[in-house]
PDB file of N, CA and C in Angstrom:
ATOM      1  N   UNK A   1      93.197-128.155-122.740  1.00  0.00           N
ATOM      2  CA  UNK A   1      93.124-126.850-123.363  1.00  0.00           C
ATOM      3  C   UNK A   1      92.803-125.799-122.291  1.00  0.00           C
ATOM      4  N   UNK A   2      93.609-124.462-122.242  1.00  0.00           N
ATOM      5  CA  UNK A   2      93.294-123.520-121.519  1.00  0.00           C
ATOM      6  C   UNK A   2      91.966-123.286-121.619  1.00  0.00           C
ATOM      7  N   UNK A   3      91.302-122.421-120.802  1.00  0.00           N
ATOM      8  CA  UNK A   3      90.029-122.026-120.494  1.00  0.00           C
ATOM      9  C   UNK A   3      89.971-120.469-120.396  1.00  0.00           C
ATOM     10  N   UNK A   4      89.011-119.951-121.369  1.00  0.00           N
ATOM     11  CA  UNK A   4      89.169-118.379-121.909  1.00  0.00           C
ATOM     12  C   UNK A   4      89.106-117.782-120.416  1.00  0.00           C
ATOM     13  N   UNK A   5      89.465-116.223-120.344  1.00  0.00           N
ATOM     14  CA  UNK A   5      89.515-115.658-118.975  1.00  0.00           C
ATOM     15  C   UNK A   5      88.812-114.596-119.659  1.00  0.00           C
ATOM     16  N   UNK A   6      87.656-114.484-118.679  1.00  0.00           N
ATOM     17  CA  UNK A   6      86.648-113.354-119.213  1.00  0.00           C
ATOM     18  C   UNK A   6      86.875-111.998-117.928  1.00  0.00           C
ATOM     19  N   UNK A   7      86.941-111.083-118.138  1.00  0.00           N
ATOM     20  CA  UNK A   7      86.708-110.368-117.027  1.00  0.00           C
ATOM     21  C   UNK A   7      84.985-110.031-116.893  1.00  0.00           C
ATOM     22  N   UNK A   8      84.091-109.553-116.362  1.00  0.00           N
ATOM     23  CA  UNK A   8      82.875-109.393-116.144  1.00  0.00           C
ATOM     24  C   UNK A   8      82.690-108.170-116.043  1.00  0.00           C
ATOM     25  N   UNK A   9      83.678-107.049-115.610  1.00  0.00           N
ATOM     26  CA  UNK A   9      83.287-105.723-115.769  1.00  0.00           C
ATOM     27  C   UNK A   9      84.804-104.793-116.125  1.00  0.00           C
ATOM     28  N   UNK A  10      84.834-104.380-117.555  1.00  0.00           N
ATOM     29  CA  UNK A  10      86.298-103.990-117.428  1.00  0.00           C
ATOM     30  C   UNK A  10      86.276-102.732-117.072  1.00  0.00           C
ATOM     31  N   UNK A  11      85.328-101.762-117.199  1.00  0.00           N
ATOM     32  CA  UNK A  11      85.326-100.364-116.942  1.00  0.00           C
ATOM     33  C   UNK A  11      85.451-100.259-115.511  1.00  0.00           C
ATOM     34  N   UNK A  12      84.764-101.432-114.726  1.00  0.00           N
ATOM     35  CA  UNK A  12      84.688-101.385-113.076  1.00  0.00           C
ATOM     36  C   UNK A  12      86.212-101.551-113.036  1.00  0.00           C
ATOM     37  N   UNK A  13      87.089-102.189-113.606  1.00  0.00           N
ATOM     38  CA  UNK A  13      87.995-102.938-113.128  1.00  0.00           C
ATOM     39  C   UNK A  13      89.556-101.679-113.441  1.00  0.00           C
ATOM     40  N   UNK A  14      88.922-100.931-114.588  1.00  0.00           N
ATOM     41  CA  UNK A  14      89.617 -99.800-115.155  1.00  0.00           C
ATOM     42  C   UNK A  14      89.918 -98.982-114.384  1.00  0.00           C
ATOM     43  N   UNK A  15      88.681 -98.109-113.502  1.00  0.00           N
ATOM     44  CA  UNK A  15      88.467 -97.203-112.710  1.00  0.00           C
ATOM     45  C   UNK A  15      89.031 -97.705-111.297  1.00  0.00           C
ATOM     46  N   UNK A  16      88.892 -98.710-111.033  1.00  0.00           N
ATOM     47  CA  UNK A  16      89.688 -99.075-109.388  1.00  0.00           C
ATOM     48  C   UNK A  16      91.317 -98.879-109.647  1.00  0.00           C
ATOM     49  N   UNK A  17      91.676 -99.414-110.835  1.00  0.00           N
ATOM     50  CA  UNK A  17      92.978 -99.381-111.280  1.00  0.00           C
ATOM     51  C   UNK A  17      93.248 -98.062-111.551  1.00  0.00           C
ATOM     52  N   UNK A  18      92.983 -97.360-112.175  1.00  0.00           N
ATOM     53  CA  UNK A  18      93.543 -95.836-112.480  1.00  0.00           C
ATOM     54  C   UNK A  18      92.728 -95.223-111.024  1.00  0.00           C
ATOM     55  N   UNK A  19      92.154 -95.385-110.177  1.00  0.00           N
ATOM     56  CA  UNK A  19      91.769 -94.694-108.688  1.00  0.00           C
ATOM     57  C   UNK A  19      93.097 -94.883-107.917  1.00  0.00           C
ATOM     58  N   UNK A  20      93.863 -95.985-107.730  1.00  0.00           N
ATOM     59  CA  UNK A  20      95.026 -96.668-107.068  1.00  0.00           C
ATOM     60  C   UNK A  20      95.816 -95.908-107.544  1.00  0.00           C
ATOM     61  N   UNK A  21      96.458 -95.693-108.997  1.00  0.00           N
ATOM     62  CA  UNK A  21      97.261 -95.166-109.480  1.00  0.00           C
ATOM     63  C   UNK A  21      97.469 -93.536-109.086  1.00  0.00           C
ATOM     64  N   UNK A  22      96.299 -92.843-109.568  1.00  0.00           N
ATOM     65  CA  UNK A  22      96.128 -91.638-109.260  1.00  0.00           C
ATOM     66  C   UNK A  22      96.528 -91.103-107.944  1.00  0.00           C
ATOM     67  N   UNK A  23      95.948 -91.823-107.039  1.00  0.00           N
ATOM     68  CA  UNK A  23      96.421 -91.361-105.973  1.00  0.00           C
ATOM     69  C   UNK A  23      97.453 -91.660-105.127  1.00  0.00           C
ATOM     70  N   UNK A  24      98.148 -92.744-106.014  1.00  0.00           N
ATOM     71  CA  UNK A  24      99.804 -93.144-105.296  1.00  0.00           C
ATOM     72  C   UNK A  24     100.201 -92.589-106.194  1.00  0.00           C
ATOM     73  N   UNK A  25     100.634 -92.159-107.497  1.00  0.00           N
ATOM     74  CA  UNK A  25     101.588 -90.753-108.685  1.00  0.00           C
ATOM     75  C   UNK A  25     101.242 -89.748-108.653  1.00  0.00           C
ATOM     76  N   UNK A  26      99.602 -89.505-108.526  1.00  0.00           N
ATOM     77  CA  UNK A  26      99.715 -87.817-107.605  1.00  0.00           C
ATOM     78  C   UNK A  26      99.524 -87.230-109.315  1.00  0.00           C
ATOM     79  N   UNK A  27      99.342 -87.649-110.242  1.00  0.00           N
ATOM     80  CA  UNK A  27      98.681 -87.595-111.888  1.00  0.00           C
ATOM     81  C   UNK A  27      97.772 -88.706-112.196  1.00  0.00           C
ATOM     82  N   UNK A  28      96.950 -87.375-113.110  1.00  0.00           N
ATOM     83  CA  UNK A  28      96.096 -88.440-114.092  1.00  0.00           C
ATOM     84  C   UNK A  28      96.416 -89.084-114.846  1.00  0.00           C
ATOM     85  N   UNK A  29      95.899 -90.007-114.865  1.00  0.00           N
ATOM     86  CA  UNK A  29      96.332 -91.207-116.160  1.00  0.00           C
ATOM     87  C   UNK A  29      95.053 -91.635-116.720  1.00  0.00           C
ATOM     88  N   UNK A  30      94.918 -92.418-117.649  1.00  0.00           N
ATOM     89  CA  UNK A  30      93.970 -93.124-118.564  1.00  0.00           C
ATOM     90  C   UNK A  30      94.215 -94.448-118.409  1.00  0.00           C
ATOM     91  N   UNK A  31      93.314 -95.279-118.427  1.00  0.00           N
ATOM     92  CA  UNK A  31      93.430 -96.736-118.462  1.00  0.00           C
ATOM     93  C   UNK A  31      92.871 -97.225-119.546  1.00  0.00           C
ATOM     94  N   UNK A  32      93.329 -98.317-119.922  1.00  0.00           N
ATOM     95  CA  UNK A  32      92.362 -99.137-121.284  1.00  0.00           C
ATOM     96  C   UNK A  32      92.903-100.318-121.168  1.00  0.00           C
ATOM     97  N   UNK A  33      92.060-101.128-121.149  1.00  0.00           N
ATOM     98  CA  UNK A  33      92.262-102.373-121.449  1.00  0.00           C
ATOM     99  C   UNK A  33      91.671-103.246-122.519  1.00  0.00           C
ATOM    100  N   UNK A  34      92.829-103.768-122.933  1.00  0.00           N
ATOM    101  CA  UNK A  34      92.549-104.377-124.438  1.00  0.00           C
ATOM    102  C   UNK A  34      92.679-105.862-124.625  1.00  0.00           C
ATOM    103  N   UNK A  35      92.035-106.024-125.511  1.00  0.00           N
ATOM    104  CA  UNK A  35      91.914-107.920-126.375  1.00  0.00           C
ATOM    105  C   UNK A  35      92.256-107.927-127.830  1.00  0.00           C
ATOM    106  N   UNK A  36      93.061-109.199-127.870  1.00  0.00           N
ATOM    107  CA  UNK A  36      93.929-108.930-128.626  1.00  0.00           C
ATOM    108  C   UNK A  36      92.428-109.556-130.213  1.00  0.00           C
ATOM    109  N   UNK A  37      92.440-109.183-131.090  1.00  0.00           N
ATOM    110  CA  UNK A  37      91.343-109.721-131.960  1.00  0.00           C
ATOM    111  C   UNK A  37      92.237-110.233-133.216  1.00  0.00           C
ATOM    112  N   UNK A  38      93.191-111.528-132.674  1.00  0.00           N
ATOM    113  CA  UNK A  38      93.395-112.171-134.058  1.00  0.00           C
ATOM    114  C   UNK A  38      93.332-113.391-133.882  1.00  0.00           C
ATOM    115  N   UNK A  39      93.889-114.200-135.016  1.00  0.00           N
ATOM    116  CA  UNK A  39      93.706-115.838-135.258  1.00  0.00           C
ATOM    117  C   UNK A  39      95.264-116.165-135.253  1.00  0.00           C
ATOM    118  N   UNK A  40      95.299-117.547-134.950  1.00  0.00           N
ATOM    119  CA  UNK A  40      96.812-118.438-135.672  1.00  0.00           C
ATOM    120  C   UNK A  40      96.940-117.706-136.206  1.00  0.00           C
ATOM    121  N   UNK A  41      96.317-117.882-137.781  1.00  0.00           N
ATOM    122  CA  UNK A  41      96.746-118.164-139.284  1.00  0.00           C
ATOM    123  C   UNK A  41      96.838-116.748-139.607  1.00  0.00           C
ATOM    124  N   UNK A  42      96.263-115.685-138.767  1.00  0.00           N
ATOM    125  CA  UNK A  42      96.601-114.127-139.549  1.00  0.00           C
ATOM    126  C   UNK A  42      97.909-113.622-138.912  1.00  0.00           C
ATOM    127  N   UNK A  43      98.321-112.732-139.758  1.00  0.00           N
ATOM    128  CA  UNK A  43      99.703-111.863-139.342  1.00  0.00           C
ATOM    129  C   UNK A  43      99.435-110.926-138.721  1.00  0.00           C
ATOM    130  N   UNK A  44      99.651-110.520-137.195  1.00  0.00           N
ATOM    131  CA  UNK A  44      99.590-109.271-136.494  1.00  0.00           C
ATOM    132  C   UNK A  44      98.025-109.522-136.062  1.00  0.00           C
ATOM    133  N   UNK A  45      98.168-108.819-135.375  1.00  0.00           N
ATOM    134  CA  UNK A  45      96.710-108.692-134.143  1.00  0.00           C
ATOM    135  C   UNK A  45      96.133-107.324-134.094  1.00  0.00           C
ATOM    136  N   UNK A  46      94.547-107.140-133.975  1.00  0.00           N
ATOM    137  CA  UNK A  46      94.277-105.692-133.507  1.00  0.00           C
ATOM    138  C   UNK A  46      93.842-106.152-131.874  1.00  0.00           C
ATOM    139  N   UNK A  47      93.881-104.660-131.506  1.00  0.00           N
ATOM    140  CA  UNK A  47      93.571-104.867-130.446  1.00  0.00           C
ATOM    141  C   UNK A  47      92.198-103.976-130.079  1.00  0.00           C
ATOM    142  N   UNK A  48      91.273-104.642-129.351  1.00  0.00           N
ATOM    143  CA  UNK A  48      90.169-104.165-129.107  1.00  0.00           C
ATOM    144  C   UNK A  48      89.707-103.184-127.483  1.00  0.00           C
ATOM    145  N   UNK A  49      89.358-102.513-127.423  1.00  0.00           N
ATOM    146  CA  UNK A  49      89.473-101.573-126.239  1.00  0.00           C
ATOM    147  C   UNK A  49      87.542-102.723-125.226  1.00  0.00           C
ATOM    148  N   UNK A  50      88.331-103.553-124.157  1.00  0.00           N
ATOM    149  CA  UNK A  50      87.228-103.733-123.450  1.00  0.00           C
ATOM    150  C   UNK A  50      86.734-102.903-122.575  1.00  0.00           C
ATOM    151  N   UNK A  51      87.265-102.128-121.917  1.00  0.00           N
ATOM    152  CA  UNK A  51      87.331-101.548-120.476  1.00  0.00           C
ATOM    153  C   UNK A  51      88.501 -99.973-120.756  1.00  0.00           C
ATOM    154  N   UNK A  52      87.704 -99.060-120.193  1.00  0.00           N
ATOM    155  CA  UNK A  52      88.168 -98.112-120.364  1.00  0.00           C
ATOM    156  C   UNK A  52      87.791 -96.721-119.135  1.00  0.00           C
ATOM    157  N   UNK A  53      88.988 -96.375-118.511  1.00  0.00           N
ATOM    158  CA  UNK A  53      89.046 -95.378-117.455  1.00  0.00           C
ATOM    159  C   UNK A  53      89.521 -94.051-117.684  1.00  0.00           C
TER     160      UNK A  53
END
């Protein structure tokens, strides 16, 4: 069985990513990173905001 992948800091991980971006497109952008919050057995997924730039 796979083994969950946790990140440990998503806002740290947000802000390096939209820092990179920003300054190679030369615009602001927003980052978010999301988890998906469903099961098998339900239809459709929400998605949860971990990390946000």
């Amino acid at each position: 069985m796979r083994q969950p992948f946790f990140l440990k800091n998503c806002d740290l991980i947000d802000k390096e990513i939209g820092e990179k971006l920003i300054e190679a497109l030369q615009v602001q952008i927003a980052v978010v990173i999301t988890d998906s919050d469903g099961r098998v057995d339900k239809k459709g997924a929400n998605q949860i905001a971990v990390g946000l730039y």
